[in-house]
Structures are given as structure tokens and as C-alpha cells.
Protein backbone atom coordinates (compact mmCIF):
# COMPACT_ATOMS: atom_id res chain seq x y z
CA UNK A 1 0.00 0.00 0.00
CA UNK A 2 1.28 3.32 -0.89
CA UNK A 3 -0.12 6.09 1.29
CA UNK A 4 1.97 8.68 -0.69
CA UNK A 5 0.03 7.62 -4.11
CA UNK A 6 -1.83 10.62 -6.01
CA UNK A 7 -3.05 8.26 -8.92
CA UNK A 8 -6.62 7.43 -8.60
CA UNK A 9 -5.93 3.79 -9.59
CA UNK A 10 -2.88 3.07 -7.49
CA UNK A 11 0.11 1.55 -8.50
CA UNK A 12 0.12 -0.20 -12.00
CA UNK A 13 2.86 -2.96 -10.74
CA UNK A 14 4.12 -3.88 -7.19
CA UNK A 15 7.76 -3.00 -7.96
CA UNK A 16 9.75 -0.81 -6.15
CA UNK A 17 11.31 1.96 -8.10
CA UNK A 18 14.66 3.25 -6.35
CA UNK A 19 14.44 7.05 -7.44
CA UNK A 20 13.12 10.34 -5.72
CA UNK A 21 9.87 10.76 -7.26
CA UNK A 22 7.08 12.12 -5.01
CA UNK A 23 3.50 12.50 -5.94
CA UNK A 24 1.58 15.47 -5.70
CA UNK A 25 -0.03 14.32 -2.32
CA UNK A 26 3.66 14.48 -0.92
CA UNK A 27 4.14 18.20 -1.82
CA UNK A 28 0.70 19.29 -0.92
CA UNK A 29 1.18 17.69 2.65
CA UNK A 30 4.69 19.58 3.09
CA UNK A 31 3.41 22.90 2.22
CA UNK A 32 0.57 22.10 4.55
CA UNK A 33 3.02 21.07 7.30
CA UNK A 34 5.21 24.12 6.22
CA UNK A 35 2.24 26.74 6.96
CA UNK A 36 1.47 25.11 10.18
CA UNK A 37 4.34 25.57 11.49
CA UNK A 38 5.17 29.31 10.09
CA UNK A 39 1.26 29.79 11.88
CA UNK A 40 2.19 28.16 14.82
CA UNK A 41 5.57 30.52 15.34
CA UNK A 42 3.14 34.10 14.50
CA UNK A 43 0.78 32.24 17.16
CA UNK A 44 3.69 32.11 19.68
CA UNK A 45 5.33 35.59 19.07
CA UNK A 46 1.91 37.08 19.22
CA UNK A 47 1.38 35.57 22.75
CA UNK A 48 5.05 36.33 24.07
CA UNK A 49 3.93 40.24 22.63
CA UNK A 50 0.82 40.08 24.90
CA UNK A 51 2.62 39.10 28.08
């Protein structure tokens, strides 16, 4: 099972390709991750500015 898949019909073979290929899925959930944590350091300065 590939979690990391962004075709809707999964993997055509059960090889394992050595390579760096990531599917969209993989960048969207970085850039996700990325803005969390950018929010989550505004969050904190904003509270250290109110004490």
C-alpha cells in the first residue's frame, strides 16, 4: 500500500522503483506542514507580545 500515491488507480505494478519521485499528495502535505508551522511561530510571538 502506498499512502503517498496521487493516482486514482494506485500503483500499476508492485515494484519498487529506487528514485526520488514524489506525488503530488507528498508536496501538498509539506506545504501544509510548512504553513502550520510558520502559523504556529506568529501564534507564539503574538502571545510572548501580549505578556
Amino acid at each position: 500500500m502506498d499512502l503517498f500515491d496521487g493516482e486514482w488507480g494506485g500503483r500499476d505494478d508492485n515494484s519498487v522503483e529506487s528514485g526520488g519521485s514524489c506525488s503530488w499528495v507528498t508536496v501538498v502535505m509539506i506545504g501544509i506542514l510548512v504553513l502550520v508551522v510558520i502559523l504556529a511561530n506568529w501564534l507564539w510571538d503574538q502571545l510572548h507580545r501580549l505578556i
